[in-house]
Protein backbone atom coordinates (compact mmCIF):
# COMPACT_ATOMS: atom_id res chain seq x y z
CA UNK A 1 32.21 41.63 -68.96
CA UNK A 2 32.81 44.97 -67.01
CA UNK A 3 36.68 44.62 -67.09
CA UNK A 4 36.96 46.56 -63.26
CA UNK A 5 38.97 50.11 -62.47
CA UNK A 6 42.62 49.72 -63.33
CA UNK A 7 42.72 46.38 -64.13
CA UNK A 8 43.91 47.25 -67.80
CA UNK A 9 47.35 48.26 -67.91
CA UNK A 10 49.10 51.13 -69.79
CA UNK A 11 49.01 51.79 -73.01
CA UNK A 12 45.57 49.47 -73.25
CA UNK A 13 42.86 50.89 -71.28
CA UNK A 14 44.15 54.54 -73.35
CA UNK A 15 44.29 52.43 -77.03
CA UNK A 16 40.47 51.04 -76.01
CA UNK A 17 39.43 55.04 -75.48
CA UNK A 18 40.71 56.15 -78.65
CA UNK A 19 38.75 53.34 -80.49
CA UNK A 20 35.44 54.00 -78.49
CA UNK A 21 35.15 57.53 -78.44
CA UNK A 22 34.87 58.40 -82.06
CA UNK A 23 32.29 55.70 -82.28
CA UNK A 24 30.05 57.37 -79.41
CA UNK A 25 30.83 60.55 -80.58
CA UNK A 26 28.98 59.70 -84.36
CA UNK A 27 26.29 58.00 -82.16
CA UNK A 28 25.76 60.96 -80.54
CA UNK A 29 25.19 63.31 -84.13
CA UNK A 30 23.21 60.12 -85.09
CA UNK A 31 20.97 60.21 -81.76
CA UNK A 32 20.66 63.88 -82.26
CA UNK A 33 19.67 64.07 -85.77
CA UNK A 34 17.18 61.20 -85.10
CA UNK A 35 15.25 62.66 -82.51
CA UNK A 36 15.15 65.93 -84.25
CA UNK A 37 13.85 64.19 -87.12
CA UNK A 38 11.04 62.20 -85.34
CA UNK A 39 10.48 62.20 -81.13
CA UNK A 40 8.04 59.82 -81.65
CA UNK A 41 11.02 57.88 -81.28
CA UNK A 42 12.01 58.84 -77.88
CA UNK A 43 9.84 56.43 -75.85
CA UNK A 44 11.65 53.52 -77.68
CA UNK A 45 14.76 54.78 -77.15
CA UNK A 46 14.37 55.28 -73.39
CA UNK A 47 13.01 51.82 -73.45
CA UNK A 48 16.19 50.58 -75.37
CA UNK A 49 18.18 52.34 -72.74
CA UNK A 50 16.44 50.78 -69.83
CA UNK A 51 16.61 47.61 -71.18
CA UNK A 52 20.16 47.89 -71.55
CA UNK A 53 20.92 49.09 -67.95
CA UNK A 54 18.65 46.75 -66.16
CA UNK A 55 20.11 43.25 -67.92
CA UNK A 56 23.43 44.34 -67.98
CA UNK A 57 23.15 45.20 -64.08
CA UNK A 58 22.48 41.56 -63.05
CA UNK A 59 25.55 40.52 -62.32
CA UNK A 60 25.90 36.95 -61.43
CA UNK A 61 28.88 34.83 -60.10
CA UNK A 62 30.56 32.15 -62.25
CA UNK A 63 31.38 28.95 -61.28
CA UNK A 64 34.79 29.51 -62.78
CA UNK A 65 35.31 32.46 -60.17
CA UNK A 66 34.79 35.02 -62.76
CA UNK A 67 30.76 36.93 -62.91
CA UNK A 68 28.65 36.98 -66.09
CA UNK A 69 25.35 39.50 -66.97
CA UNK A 70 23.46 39.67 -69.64
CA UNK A 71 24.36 43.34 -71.79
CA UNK A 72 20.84 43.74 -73.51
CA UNK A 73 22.30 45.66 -76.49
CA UNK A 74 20.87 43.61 -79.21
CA UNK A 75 17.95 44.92 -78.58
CA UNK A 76 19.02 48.95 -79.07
CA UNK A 77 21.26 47.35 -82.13
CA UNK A 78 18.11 46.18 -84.10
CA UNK A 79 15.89 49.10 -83.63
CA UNK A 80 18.82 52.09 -83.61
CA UNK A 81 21.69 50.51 -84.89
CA UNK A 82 24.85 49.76 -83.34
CA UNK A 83 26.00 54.06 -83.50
CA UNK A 84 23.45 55.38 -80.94
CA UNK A 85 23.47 51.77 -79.06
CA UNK A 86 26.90 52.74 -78.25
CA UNK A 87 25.42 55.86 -76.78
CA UNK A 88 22.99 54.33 -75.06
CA UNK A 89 26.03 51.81 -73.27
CA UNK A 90 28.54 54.18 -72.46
CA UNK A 91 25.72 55.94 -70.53
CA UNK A 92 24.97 53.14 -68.78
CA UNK A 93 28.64 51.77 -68.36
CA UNK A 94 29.21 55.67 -66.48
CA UNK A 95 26.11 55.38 -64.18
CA UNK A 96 27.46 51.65 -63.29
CA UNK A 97 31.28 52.51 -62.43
CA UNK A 98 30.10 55.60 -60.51
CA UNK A 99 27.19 54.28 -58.53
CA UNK A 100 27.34 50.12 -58.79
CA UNK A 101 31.07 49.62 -58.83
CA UNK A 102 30.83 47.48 -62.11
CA UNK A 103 33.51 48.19 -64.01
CA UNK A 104 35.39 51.43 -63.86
CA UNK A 105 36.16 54.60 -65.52
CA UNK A 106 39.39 54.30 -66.62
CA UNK A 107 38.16 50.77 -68.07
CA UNK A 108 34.95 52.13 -69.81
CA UNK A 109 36.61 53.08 -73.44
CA UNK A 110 37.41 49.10 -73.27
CA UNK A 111 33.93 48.44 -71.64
CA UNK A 112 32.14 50.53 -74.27
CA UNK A 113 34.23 48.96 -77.15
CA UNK A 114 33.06 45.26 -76.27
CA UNK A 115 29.32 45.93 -74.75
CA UNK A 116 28.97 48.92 -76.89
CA UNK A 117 30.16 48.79 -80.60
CA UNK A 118 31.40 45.27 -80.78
CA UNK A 119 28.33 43.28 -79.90
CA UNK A 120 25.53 45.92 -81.21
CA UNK A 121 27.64 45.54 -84.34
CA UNK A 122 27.42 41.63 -84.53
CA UNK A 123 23.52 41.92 -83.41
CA UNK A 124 23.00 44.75 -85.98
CA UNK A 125 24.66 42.49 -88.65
CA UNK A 126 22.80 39.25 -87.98
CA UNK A 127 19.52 41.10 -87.64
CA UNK A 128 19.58 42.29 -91.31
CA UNK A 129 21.10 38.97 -92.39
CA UNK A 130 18.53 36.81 -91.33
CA UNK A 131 15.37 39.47 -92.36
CA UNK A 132 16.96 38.88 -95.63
CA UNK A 133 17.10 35.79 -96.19
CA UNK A 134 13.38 35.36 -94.56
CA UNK A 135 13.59 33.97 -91.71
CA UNK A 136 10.61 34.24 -88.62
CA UNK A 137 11.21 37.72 -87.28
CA UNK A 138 11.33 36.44 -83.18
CA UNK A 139 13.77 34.12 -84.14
CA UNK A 140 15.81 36.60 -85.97
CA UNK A 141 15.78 38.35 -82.96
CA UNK A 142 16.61 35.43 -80.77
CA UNK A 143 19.45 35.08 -82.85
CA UNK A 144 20.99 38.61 -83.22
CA UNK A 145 20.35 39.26 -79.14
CA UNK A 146 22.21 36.15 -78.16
CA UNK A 147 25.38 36.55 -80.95
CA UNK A 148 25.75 39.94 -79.47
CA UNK A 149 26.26 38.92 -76.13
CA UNK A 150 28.51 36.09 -77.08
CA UNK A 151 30.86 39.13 -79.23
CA UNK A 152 30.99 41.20 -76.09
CA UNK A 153 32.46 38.08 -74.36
CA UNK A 154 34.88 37.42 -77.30
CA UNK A 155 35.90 40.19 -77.54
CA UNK A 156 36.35 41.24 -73.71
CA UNK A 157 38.77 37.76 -73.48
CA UNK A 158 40.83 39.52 -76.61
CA UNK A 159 40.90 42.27 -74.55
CA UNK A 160 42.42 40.69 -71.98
CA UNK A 161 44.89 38.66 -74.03
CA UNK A 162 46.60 41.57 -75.69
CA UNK A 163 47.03 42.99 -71.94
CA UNK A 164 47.90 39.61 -70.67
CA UNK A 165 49.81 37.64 -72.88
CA UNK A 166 50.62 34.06 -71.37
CA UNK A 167 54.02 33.44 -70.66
CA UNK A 168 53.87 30.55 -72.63
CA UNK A 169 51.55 30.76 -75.87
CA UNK A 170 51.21 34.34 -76.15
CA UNK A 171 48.10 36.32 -76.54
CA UNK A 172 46.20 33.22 -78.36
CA UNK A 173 46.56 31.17 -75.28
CA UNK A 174 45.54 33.78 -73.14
CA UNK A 175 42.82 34.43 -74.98
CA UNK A 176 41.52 30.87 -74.88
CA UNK A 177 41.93 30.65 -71.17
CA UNK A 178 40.31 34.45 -70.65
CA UNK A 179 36.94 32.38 -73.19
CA UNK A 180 37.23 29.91 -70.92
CA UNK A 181 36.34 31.34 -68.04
CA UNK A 182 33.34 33.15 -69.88
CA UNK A 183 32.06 30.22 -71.99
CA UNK A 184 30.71 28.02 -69.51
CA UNK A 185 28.53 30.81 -67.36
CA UNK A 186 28.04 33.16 -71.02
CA UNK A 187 26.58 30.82 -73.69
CA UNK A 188 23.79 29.90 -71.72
CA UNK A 189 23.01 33.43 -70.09
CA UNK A 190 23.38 34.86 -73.70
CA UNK A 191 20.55 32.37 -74.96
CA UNK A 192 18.54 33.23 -71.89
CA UNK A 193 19.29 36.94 -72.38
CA UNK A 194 18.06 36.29 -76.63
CA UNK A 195 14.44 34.94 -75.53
CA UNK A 196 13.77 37.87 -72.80
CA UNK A 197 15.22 40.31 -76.16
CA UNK A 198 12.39 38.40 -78.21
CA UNK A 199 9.89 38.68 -75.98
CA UNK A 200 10.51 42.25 -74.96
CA UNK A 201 10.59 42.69 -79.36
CA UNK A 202 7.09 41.02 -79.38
CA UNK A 203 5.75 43.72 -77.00
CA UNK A 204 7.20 46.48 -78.91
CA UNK A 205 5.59 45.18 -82.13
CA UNK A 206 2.56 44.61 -80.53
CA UNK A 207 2.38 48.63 -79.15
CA UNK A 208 3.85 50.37 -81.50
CA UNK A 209 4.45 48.88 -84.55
CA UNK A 210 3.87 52.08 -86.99
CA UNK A 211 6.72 53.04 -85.19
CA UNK A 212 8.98 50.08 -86.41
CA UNK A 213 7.91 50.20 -89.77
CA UNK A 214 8.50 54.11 -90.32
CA UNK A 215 11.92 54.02 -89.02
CA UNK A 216 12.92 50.50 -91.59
CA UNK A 217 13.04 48.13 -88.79
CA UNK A 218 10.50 46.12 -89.68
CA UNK A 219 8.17 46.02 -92.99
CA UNK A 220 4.63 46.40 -93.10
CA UNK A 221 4.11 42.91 -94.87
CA UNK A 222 6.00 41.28 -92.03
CA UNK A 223 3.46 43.12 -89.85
CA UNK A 224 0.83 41.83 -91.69
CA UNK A 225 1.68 38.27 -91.49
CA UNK A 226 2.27 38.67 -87.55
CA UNK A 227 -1.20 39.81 -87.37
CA UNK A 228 -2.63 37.27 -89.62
CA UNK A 229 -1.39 34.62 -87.22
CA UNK A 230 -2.22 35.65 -84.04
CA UNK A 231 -5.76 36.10 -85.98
């Protein structure tokens, strides 16, 4: 995913910025306003934050010559929402470019966009989806962890299509080669990367679960019923 330093070419990597940066910027105010309305948070969000850095820092080769990692958003998506989990990626995405050579700084508004907004938003929106409709809450987090990661994929290979349109095909050829190259390496991490997000969730609920239910993210009867079970 971490499209690398100067790969993008002008006016791309500056159209990416321009979308990310407003984004981060709210996330920020949002961050802000949430801690100074209740630190108790702050231990989940550096948790969020590690989680984030140390599954997206796994980079693995591809047999298709490309690399694949796991971005661990979904999991700052479903407790924060997707606003501060941009915050929480950008961060990251810096610390990476400058210090790990994964990706690069003149990449990272497109980085952010795709790791960042794009996939927290997908995880963010299947999270409340499936609560809704009832299903088991580890499986709603399976399922909003690993559609996160695939969007960050999807939308990295659009990325790349509107910079590299095919000769023949245009951008929607591109784009299905760019998917391509993901897919066979990415929909397996990604499922890999939704039970570790599950797991990780189940820990969380298990420590600090008055946490959770004050800040919306999970309700006290689903609590209950947890508890009941293991019981």
């Amino acid at each position: 995913m971490h499209i690398m330093e100067g790969f993008l070419p002008h006016p791309w990597w500056e159209i990416w910025f321009a979308l990310s940066l407003p984004i981060v910027a709210f996330g920020v105010y949002k961050m802000n306003k949430m801690i100074k309305d209740s630190r108790e948070t702050l231990p989940l969000l550096a948790v969020a934050g590690a989680f984030v850095f140390v599954l997206s820092s796994l980079k693995l080769p591809s047999v298709t010559g490309s690399c694949s990692h796991p971005t661990g958003t979904g999991m700052g998506s479903i407790i924060f929402g997707p606003w501060i989990t941009s915050v929480l990626a950008m961060i990251v995405l810096v610390y990476q470019a400058v210090f790990l050579a994964h990706g690069g700084l003149t990449t990272l508004g497109a980085n952010t966009f795709s790791m960042g907004i794009a996939g927290p938003v997908i995880g963010y929106l299947v999270y409340k989806a499936a609560t809704k409709v009832g299903l088991h809450l580890y499986l709603t987090v399976f399922l909003a962890a690993t559609l996160a990661d695939w969007a960050t994929y999807l939308v990295t290979s659009v990325q790349l299509a509107l910079a590299f349109p095919a000769a023949s095909g245009g951008v929607l050829s591109s784009f299905e080669a760019f998917a391509a190259v993901f897919a066979i390496t990415q929909i397996p991490l990604a499922i890999v990367e939704g039970m570790v997000t599950a797991l990780m969730f189940k820990y969380i609920v298990q420590l600090r679960s008055d946490v959770l239910v004050r800040m919306n993210v999970v309700s006290q009867s689903t609590i209950k019923k947890l508890k009941e079970a293991v019981t």
